[in-house]
Protein backbone atom coordinates (compact mmCIF):
# COMPACT_ATOMS: atom_id res chain seq x y z
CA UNK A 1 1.91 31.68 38.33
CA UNK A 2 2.71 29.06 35.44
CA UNK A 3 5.06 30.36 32.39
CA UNK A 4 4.67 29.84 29.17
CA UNK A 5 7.14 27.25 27.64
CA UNK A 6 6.53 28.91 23.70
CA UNK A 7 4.18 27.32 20.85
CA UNK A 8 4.35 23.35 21.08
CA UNK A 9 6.42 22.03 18.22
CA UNK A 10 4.07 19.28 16.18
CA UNK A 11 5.35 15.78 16.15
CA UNK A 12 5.30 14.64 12.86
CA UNK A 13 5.29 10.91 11.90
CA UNK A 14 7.40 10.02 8.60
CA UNK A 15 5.14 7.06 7.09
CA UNK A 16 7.29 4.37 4.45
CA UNK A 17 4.72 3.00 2.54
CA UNK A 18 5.50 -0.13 0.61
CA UNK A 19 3.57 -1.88 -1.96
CA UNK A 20 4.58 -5.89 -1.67
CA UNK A 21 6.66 -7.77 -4.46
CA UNK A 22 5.71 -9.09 -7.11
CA UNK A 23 3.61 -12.08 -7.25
CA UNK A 24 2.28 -14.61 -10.05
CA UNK A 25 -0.95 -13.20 -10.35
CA UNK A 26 0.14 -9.52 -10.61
CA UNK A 27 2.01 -10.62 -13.92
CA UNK A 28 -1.36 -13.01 -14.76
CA UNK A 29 -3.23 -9.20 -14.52
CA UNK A 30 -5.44 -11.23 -12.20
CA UNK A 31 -7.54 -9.89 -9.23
CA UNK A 32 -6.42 -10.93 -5.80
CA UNK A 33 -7.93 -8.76 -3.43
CA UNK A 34 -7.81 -10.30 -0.17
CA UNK A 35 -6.85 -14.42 -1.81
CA UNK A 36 -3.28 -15.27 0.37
CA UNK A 37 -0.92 -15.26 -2.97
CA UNK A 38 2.74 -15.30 -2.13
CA UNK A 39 5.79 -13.55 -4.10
CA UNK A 40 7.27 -15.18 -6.78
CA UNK A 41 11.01 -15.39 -7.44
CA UNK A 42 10.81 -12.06 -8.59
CA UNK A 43 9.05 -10.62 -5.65
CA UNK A 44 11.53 -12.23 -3.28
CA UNK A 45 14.18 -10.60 -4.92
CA UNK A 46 12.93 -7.40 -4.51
CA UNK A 47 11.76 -8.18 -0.82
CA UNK A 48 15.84 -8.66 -0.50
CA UNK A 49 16.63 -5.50 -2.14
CA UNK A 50 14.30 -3.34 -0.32
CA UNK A 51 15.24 -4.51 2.91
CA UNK A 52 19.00 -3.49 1.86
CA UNK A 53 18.46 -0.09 0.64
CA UNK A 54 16.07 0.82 3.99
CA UNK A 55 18.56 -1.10 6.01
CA UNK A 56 20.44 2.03 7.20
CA UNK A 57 17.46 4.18 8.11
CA UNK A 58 16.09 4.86 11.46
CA UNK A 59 12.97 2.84 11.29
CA UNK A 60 10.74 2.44 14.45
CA UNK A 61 8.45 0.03 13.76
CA UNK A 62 7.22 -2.38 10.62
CA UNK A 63 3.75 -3.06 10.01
CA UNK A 64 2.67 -5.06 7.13
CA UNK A 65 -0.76 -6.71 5.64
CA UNK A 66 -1.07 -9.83 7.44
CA UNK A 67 -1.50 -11.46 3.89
CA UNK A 68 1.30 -13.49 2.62
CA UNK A 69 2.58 -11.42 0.25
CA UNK A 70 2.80 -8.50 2.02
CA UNK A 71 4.26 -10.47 5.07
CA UNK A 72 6.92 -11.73 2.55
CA UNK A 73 8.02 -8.14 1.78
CA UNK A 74 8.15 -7.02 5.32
CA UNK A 75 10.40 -10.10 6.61
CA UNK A 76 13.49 -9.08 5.00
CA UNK A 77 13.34 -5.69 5.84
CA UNK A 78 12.37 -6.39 9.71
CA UNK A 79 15.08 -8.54 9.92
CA UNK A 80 17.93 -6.37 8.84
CA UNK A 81 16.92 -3.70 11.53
CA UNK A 82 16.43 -6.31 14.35
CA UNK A 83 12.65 -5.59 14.45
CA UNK A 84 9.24 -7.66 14.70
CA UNK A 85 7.03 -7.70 11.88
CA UNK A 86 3.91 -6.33 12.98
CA UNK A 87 0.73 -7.62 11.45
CA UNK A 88 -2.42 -4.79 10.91
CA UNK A 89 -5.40 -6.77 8.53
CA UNK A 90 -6.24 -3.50 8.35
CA UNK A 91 -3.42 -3.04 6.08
CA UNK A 92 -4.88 -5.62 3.11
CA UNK A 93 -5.78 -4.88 -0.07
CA UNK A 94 -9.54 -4.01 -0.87
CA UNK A 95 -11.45 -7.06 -1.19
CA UNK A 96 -13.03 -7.79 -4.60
CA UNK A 97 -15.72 -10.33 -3.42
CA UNK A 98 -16.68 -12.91 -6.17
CA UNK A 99 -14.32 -11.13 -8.53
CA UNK A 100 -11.29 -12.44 -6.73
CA UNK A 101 -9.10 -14.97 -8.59
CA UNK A 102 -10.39 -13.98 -11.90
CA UNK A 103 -7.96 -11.89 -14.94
CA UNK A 104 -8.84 -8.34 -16.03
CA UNK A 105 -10.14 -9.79 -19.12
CA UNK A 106 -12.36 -12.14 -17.69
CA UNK A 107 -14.31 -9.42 -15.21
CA UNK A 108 -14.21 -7.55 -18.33
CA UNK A 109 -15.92 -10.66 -20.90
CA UNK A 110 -18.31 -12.06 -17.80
CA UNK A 111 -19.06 -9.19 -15.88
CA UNK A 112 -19.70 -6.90 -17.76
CA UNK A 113 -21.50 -3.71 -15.40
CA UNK A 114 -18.94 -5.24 -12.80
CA UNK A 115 -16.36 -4.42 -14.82
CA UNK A 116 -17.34 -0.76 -16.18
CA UNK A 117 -18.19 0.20 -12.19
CA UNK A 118 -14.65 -0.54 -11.25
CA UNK A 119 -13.10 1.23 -13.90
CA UNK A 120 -15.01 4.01 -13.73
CA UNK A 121 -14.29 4.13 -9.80
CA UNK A 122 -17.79 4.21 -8.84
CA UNK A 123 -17.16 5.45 -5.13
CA UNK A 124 -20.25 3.11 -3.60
CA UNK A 125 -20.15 0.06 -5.96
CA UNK A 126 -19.53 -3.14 -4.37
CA UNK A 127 -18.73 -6.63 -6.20
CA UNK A 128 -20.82 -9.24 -4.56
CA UNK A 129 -18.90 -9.98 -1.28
CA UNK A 130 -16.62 -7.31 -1.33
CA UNK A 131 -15.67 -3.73 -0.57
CA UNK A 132 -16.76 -0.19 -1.91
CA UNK A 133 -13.99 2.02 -2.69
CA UNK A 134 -15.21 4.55 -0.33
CA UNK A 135 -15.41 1.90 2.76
CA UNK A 136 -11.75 0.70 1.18
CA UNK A 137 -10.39 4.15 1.19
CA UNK A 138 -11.84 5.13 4.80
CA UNK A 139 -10.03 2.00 6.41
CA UNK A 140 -6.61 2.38 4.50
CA UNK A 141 -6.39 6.20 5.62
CA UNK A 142 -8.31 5.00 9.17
CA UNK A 143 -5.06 2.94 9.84
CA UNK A 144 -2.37 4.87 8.48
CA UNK A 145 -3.27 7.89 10.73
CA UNK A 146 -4.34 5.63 13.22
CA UNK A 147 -0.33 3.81 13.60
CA UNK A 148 1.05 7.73 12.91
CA UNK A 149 -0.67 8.63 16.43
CA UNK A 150 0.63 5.57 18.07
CA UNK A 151 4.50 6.70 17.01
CA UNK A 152 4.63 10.55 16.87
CA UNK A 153 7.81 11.77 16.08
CA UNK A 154 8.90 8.47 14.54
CA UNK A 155 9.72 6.91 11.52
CA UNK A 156 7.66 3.70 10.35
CA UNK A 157 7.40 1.71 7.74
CA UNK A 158 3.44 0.06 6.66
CA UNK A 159 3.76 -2.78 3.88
CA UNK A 160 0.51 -3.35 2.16
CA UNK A 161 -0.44 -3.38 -1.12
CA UNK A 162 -1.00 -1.05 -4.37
CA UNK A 163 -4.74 0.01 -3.65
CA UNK A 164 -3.98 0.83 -0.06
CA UNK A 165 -1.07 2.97 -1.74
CA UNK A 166 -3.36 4.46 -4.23
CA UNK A 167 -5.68 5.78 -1.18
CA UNK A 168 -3.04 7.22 0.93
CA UNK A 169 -1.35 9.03 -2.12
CA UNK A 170 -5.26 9.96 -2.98
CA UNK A 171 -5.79 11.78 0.84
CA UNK A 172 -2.33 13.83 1.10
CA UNK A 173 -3.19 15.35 -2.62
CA UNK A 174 -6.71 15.79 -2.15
CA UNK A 175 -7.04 13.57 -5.27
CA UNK A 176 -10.76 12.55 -5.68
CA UNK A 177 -11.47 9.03 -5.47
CA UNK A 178 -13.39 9.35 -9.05
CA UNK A 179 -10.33 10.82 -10.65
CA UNK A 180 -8.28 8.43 -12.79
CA UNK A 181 -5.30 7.27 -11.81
CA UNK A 182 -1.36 9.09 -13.23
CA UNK A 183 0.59 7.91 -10.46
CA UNK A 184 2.15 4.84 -10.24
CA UNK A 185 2.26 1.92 -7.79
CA UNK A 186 4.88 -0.28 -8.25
CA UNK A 187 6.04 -3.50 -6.53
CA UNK A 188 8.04 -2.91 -3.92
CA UNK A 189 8.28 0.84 -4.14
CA UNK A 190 9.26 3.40 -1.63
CA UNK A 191 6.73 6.10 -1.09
CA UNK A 192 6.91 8.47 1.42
CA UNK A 193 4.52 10.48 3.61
CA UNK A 194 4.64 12.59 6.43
CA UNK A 195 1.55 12.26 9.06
CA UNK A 196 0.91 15.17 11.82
CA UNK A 197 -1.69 12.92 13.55
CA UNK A 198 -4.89 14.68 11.45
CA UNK A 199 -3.54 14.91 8.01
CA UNK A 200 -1.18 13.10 5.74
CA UNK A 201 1.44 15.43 3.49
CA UNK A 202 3.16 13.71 0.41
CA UNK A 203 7.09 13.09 0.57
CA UNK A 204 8.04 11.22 -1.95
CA UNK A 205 6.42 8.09 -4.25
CA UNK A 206 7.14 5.71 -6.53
CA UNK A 207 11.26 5.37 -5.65
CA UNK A 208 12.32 2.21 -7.50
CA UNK A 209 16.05 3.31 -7.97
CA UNK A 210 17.32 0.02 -5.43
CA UNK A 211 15.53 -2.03 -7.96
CA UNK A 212 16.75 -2.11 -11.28
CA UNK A 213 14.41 -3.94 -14.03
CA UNK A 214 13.09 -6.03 -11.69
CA UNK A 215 9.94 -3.80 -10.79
CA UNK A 216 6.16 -4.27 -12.43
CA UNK A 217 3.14 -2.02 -12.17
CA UNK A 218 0.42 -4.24 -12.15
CA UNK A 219 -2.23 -1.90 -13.53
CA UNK A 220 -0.17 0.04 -16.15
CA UNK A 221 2.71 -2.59 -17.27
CA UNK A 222 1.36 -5.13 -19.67
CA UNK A 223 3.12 -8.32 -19.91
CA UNK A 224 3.09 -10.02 -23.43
């Protein structure tokens, strides 16, 4: 006759999400999607100072956008806890199709219904080549739950970039995807999430504190 061993205690997976560092065209306000842009001086810098303020913390596993930038970020960080970066594609920013490489203003001047779709956050509009926002935000939650099941009970850190931020803050508040956005995604940030394999629960976002001035939003920041 078996015994009961008690309710089974849920292993929850504590997610570090980190936008990458600043690059050239963040500050340009320019669309790079899924174009392999690295960090500028700036962006290294903070690269540096995130890796020293997660340095003392527990971390399983790093997993980063195989794009440069993002790859940039991670480096520092894997290095000071004796890790491998890991590389997830999965992980990259939501590609913008023929819209890539061009400023806010331009999409705004030469594409005109381009431009209002994305702004309004049309949940099935596509740019020519590119991604819906629904397909988008079904593969950035796809692979965050999908590395949570593969480390229950751990502590990892994902390094990707400000749309795959604004999904995974979107899913563990049961924010609409139409909804505009309040919260912030900022270079290098901290944000943190707790996964229990099915669902994702909000920790903490938007943590900046190990950066000083050196941070920039690159939707809500406006560069002169």
């Amino acid at each position: 006759m078996s015994q009961s061993t008690g309710p089974q205690t849920l292993a929850f997976t504590h997610l570090i999400v980190i936008r990458h560092g600043e690059t050239a065209w963040n500050r340009e306000r320019r669309l790079q999607g899924q174009v392999d842009i690295p960090l500028n001086d700036t962006g290294r810098a903070q690269a540096e100072a995130l890796a020293g303020a997660l340095a003392g913390e527990p971390i399983d596993a790093v997993y980063s956008s195989d794009l440069g930038r993002a790859m940039e970020t991670a480096a520092p960080l894997a290095r000071r806890l004796g890790l491998a970066v890991r590389p997830e594609p999965r992980l990259r920013e939501r590609c913008y199709g023929d819209l890539q490489t061009m400023t806010y203003a331009e999409v705004a001047e030469k594409r005109p219904e381009d431009f209002a779709n994305w702004q309004a956050r049309v949940p099935d509009y596509a740019p020519a080549g590119g991604e819906s926002l629904r397909a988008f935000h079904e593969r950035a939650v796809e692979i965050a739950l999908a590395l949570s099941r593969r480390h229950p009970g751990e502590r990892i850190a994902l390094v990707a970039h400000g749309g795959v931020l604004d999904c995974l803050y979107r899913e563990a508040t049961g924010m609409t995807l139409e909804a505009p956005r309040e919260h912030e995604l900022l270079n290098a940030s901290i944000n943190r999430l707790r996964c229990d394999t099915a669902a994702l629960t909000l920790l903490q976002w938007a943590d900046i504190g190990h950066l000083e001035s050196l941070t920039l939003d690159e939707v809500d920041r406006r560069v002169p």
